[in-house]
Each structure stands twice: as C-alpha cells, then as structure tokens.
PDB file of N, CA and C in Angstrom:
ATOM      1  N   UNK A   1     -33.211 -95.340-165.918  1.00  0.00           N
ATOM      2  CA  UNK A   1     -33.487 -96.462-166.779  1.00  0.00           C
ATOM      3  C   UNK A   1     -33.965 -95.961-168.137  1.00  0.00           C
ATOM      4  N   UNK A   2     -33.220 -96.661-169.162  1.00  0.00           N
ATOM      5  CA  UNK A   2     -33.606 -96.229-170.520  1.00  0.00           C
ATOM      6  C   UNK A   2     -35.470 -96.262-170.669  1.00  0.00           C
ATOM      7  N   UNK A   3     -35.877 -95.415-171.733  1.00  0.00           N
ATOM      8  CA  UNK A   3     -37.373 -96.093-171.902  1.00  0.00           C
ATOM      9  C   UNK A   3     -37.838 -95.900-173.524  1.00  0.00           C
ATOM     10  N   UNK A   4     -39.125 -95.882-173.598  1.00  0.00           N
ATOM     11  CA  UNK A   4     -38.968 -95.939-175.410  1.00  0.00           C
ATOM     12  C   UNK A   4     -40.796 -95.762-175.351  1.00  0.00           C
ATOM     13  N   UNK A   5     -41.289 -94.515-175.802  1.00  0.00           N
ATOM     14  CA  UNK A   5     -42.653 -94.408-176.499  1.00  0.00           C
ATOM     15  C   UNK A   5     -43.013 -95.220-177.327  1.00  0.00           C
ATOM     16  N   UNK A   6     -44.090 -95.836-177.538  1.00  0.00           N
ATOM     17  CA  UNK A   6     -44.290 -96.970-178.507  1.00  0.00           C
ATOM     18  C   UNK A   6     -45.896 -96.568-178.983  1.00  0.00           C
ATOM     19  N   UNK A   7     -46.472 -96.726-180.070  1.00  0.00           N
ATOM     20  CA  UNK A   7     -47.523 -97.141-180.623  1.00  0.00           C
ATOM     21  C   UNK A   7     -47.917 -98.530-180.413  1.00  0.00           C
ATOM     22  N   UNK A   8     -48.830 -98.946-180.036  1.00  0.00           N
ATOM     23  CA  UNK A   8     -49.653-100.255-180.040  1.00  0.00           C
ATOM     24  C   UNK A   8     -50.799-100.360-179.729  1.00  0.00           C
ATOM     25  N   UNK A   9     -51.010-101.428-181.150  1.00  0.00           N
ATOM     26  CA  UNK A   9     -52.417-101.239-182.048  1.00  0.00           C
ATOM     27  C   UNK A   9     -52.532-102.791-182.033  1.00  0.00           C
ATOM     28  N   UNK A  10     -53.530-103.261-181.329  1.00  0.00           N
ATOM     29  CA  UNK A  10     -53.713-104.909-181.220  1.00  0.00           C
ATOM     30  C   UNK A  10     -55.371-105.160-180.394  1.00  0.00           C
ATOM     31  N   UNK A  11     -55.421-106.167-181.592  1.00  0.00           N
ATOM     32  CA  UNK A  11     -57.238-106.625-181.135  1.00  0.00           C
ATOM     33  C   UNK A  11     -56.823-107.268-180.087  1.00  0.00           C
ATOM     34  N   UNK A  12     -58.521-107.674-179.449  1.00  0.00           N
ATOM     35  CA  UNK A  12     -58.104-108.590-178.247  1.00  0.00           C
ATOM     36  C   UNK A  12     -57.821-109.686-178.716  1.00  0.00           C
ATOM     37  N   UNK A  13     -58.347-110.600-179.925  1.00  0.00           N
ATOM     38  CA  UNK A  13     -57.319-111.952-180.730  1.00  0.00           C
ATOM     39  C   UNK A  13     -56.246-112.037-180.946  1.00  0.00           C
ATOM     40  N   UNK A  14     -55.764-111.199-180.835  1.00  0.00           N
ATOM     41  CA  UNK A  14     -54.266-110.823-180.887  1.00  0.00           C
ATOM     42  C   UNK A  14     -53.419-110.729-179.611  1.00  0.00           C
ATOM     43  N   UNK A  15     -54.450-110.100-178.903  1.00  0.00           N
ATOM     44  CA  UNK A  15     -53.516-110.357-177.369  1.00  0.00           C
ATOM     45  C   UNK A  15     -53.870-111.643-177.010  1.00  0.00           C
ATOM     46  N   UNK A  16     -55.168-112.103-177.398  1.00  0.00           N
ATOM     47  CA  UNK A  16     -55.104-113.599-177.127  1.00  0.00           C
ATOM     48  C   UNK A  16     -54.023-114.327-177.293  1.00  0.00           C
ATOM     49  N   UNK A  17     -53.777-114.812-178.447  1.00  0.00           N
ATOM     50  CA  UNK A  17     -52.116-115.209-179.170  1.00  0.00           C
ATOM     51  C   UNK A  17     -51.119-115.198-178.463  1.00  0.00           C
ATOM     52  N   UNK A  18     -51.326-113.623-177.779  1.00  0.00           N
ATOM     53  CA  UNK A  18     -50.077-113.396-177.151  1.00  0.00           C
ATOM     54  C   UNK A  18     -49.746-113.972-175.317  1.00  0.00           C
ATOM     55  N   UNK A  19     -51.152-114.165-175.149  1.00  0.00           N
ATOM     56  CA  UNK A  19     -51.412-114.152-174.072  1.00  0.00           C
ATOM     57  C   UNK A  19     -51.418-115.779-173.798  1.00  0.00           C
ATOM     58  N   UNK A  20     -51.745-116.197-174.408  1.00  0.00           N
ATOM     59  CA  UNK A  20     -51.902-118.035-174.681  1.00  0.00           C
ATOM     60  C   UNK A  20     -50.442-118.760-174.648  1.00  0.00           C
ATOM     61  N   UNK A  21     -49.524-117.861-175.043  1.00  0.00           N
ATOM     62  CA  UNK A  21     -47.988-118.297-175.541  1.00  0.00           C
ATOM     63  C   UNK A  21     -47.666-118.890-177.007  1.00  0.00           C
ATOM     64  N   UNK A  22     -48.566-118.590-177.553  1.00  0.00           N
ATOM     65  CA  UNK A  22     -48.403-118.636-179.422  1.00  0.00           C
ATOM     66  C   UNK A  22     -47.369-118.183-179.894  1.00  0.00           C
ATOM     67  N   UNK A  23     -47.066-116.864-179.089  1.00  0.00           N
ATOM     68  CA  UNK A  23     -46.657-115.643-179.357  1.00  0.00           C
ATOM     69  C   UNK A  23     -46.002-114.926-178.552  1.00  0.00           C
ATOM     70  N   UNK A  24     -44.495-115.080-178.402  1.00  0.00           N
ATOM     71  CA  UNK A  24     -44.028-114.656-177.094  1.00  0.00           C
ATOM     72  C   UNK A  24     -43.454-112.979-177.047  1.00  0.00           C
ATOM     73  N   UNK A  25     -42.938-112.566-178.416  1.00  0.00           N
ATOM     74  CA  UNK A  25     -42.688-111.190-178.326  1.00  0.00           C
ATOM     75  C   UNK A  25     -43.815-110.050-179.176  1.00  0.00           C
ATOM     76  N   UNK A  26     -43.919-108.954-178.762  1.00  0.00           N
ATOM     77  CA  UNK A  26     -44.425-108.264-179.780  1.00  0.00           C
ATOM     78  C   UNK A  26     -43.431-107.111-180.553  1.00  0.00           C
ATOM     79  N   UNK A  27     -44.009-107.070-181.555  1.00  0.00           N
ATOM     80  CA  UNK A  27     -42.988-105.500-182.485  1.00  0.00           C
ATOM     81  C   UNK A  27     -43.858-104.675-182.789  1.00  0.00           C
ATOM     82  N   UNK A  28     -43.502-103.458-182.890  1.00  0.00           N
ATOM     83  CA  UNK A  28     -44.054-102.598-182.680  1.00  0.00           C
ATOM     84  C   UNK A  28     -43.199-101.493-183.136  1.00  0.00           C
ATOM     85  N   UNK A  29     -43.930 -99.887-183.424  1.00  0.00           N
ATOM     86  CA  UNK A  29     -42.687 -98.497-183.312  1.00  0.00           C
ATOM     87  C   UNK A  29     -42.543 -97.895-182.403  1.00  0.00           C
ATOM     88  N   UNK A  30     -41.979 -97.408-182.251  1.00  0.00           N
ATOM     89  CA  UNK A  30     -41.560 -96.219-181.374  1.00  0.00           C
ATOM     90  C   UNK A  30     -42.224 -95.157-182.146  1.00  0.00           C
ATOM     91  N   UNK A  31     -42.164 -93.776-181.424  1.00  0.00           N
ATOM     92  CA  UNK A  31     -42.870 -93.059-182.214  1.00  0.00           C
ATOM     93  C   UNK A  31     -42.092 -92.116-182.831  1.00  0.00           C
ATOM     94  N   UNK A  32     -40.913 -92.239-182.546  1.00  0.00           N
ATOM     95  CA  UNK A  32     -39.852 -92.007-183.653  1.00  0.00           C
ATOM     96  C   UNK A  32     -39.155 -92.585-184.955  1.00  0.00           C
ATOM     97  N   UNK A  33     -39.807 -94.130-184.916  1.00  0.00           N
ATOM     98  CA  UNK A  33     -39.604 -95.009-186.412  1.00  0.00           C
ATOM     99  C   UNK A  33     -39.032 -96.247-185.907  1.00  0.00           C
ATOM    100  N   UNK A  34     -38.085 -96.442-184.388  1.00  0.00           N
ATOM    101  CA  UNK A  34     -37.368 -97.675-184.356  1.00  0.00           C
ATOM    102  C   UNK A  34     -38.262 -98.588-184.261  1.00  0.00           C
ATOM    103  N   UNK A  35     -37.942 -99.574-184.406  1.00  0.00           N
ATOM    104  CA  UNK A  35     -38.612-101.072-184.205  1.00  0.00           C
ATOM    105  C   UNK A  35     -38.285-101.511-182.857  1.00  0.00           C
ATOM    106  N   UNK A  36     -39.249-101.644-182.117  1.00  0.00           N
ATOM    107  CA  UNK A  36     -39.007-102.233-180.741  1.00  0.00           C
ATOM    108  C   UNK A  36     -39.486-103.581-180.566  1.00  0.00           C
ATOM    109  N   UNK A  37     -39.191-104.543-179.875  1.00  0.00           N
ATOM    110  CA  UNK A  37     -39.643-105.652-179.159  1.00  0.00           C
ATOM    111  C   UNK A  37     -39.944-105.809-177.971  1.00  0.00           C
ATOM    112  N   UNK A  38     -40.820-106.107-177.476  1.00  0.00           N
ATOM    113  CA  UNK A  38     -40.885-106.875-176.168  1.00  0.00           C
ATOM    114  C   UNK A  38     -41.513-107.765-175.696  1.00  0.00           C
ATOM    115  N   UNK A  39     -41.267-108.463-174.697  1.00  0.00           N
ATOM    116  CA  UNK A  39     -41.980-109.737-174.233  1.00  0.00           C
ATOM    117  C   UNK A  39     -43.687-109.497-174.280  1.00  0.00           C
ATOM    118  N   UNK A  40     -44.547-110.344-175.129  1.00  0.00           N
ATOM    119  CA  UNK A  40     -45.327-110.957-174.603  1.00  0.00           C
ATOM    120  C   UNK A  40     -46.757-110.479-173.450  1.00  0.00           C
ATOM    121  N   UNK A  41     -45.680-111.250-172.368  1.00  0.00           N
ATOM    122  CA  UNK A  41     -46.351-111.091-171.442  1.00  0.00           C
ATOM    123  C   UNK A  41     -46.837-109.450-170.578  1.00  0.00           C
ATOM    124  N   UNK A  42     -46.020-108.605-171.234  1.00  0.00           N
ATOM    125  CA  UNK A  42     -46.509-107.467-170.934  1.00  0.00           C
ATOM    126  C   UNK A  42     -47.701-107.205-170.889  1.00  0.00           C
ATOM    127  N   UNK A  43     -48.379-107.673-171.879  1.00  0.00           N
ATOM    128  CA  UNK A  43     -49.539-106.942-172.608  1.00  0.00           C
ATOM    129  C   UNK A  43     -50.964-107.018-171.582  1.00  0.00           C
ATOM    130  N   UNK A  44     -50.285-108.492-170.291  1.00  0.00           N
ATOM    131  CA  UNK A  44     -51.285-108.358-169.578  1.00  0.00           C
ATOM    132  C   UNK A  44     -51.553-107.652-168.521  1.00  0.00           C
ATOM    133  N   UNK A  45     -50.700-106.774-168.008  1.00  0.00           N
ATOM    134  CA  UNK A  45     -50.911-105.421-167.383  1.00  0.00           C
ATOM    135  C   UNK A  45     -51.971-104.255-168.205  1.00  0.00           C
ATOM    136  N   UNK A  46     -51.915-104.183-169.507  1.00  0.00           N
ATOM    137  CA  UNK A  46     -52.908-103.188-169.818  1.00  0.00           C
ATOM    138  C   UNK A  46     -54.116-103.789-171.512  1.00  0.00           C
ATOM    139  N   UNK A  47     -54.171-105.186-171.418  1.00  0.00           N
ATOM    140  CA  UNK A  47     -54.751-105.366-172.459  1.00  0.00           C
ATOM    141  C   UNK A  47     -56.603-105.220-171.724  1.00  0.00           C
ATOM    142  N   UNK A  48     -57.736-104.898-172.479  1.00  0.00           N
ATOM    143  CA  UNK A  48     -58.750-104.303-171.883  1.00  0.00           C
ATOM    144  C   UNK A  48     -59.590-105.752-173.306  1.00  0.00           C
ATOM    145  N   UNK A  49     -60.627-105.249-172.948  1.00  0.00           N
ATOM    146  CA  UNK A  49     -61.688-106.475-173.889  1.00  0.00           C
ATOM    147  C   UNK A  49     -61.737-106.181-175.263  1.00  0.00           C
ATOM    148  N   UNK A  50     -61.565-105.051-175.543  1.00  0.00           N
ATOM    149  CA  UNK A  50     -61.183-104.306-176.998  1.00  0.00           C
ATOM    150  C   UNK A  50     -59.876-104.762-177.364  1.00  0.00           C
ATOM    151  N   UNK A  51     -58.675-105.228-177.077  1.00  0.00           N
ATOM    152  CA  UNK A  51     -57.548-105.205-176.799  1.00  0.00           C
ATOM    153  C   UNK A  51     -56.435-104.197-176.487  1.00  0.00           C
ATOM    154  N   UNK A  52     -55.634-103.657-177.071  1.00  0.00           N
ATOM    155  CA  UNK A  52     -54.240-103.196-176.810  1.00  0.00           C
ATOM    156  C   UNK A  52     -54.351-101.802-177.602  1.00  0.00           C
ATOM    157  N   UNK A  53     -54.895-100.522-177.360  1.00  0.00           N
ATOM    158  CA  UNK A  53     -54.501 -99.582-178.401  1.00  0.00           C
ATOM    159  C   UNK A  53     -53.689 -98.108-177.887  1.00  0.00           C
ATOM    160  N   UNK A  54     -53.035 -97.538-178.109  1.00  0.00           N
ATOM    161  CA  UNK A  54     -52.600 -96.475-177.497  1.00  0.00           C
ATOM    162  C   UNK A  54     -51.150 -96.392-177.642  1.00  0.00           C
ATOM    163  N   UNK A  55     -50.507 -95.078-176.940  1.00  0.00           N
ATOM    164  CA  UNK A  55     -49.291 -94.810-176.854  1.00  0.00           C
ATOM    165  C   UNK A  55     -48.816 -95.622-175.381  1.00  0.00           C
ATOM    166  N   UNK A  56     -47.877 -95.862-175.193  1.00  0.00           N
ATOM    167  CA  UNK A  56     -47.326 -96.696-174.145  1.00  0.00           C
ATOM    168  C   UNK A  56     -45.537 -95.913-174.257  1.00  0.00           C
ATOM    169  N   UNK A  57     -45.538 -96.446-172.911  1.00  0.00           N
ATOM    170  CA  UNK A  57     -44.400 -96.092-172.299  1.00  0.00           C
ATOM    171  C   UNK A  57     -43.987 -97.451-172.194  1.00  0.00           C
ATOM    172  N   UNK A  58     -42.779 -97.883-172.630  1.00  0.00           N
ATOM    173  CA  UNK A  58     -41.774 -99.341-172.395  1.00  0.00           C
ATOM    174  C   UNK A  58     -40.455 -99.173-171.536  1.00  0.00           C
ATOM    175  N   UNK A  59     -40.386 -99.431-170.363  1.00  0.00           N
ATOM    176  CA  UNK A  59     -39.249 -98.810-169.615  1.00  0.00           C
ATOM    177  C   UNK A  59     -38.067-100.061-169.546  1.00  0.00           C
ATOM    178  N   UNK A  60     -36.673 -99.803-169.502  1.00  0.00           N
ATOM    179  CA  UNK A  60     -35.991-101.276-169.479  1.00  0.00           C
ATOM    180  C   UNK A  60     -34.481-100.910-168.968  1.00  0.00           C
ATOM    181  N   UNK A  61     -34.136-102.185-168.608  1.00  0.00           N
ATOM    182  CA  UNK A  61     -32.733-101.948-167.922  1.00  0.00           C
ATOM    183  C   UNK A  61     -32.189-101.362-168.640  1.00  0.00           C
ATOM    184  N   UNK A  62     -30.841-101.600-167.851  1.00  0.00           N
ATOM    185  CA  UNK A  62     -29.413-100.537-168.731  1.00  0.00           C
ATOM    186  C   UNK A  62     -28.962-101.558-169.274  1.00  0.00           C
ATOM    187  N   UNK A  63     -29.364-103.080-169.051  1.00  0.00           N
ATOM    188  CA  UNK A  63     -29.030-104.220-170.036  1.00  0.00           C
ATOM    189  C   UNK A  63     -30.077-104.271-170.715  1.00  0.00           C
ATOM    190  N   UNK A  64     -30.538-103.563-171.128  1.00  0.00           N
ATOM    191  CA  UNK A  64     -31.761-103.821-172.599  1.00  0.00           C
ATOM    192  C   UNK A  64     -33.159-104.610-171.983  1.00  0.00           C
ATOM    193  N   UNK A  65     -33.226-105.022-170.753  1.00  0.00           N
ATOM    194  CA  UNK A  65     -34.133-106.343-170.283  1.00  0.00           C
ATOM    195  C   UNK A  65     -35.523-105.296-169.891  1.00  0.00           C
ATOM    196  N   UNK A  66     -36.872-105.801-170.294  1.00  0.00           N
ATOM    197  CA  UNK A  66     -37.895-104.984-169.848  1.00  0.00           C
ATOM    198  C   UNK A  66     -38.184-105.357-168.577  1.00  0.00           C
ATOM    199  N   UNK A  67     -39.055-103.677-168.264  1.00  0.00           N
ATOM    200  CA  UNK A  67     -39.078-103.467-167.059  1.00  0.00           C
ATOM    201  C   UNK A  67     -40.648-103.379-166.902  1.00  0.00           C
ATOM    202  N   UNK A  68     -41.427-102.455-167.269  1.00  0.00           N
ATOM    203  CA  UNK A  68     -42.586-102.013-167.232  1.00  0.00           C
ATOM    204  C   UNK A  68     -43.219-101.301-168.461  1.00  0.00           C
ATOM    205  N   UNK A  69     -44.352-101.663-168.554  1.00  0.00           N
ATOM    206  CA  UNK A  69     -44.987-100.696-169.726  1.00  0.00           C
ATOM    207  C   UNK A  69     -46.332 -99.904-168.956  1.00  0.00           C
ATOM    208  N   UNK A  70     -46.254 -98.659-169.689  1.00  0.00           N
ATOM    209  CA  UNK A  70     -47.609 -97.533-168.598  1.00  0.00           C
ATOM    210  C   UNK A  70     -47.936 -96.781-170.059  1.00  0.00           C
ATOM    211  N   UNK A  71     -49.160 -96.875-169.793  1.00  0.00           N
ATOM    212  CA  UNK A  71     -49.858 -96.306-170.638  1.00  0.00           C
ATOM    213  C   UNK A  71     -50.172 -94.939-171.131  1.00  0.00           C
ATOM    214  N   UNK A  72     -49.787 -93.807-171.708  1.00  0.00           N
ATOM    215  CA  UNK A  72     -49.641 -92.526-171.958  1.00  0.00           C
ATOM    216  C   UNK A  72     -50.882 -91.758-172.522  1.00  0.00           C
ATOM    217  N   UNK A  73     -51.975 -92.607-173.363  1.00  0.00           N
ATOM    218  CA  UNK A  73     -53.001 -92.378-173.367  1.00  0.00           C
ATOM    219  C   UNK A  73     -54.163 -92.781-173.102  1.00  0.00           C
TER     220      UNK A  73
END
C-alpha cells in the first residue's frame, strides 16, 4: 500500500474544527514538498490535549482512499 510522510502542526482548536465536522479534510506536506489531503476524521486516532504535532505516517489504498495514519515521532 502506497504511503506518504507528512508534517502536522495543529492546535487542539483546530482539531476541534476538525473534529466537530466544520472541517472535513486536512492539508498538509509531505516532507518532500507535495501537498497532501486527508480526511478529517483521522486526526482522532492521534490528536492529544495540545493537539496534532509531529511527523506522521499516512498510509492509503492503491485507489488513493486513506487507510491509517501512525505517528513517527
């Protein structure tokens, strides 16, 4: 399954947003420059009371559809 290193940098008001359904995708880089998207609802597997900061792993089908995100740092 394809996957994609990502940077993400998000308060917890922000995962609020996201988490509420304000806000259904997030963008973000890769840590090679692309622009990635993904759902949302990810963020509630690893958002903490600080919110969202670190390198992440975004894993996704061979049709582009996400799969899992794991945290790298």
């Amino acid at each position: 399954m394809p996957s994609i290193d990502v940077v993400i940098e998000l308060s917890y008001d922000a995962c609020l947003a996201h988490y509420e359904g304000r806000v259904e995708q997030v963008y973000t880089r890769s840590l090679d420059g692309r622009r990635v998207a993904f759902p949302a609802v990810a963020l509630r597997h690893v958002v903490t009371r600080e919110g969202v900061y670190g390198v992440y792993r975004l894993t996704f089908s061979e049709g582009g559809r996400f799969i899992s995100i794991l945290p790298l740092s």
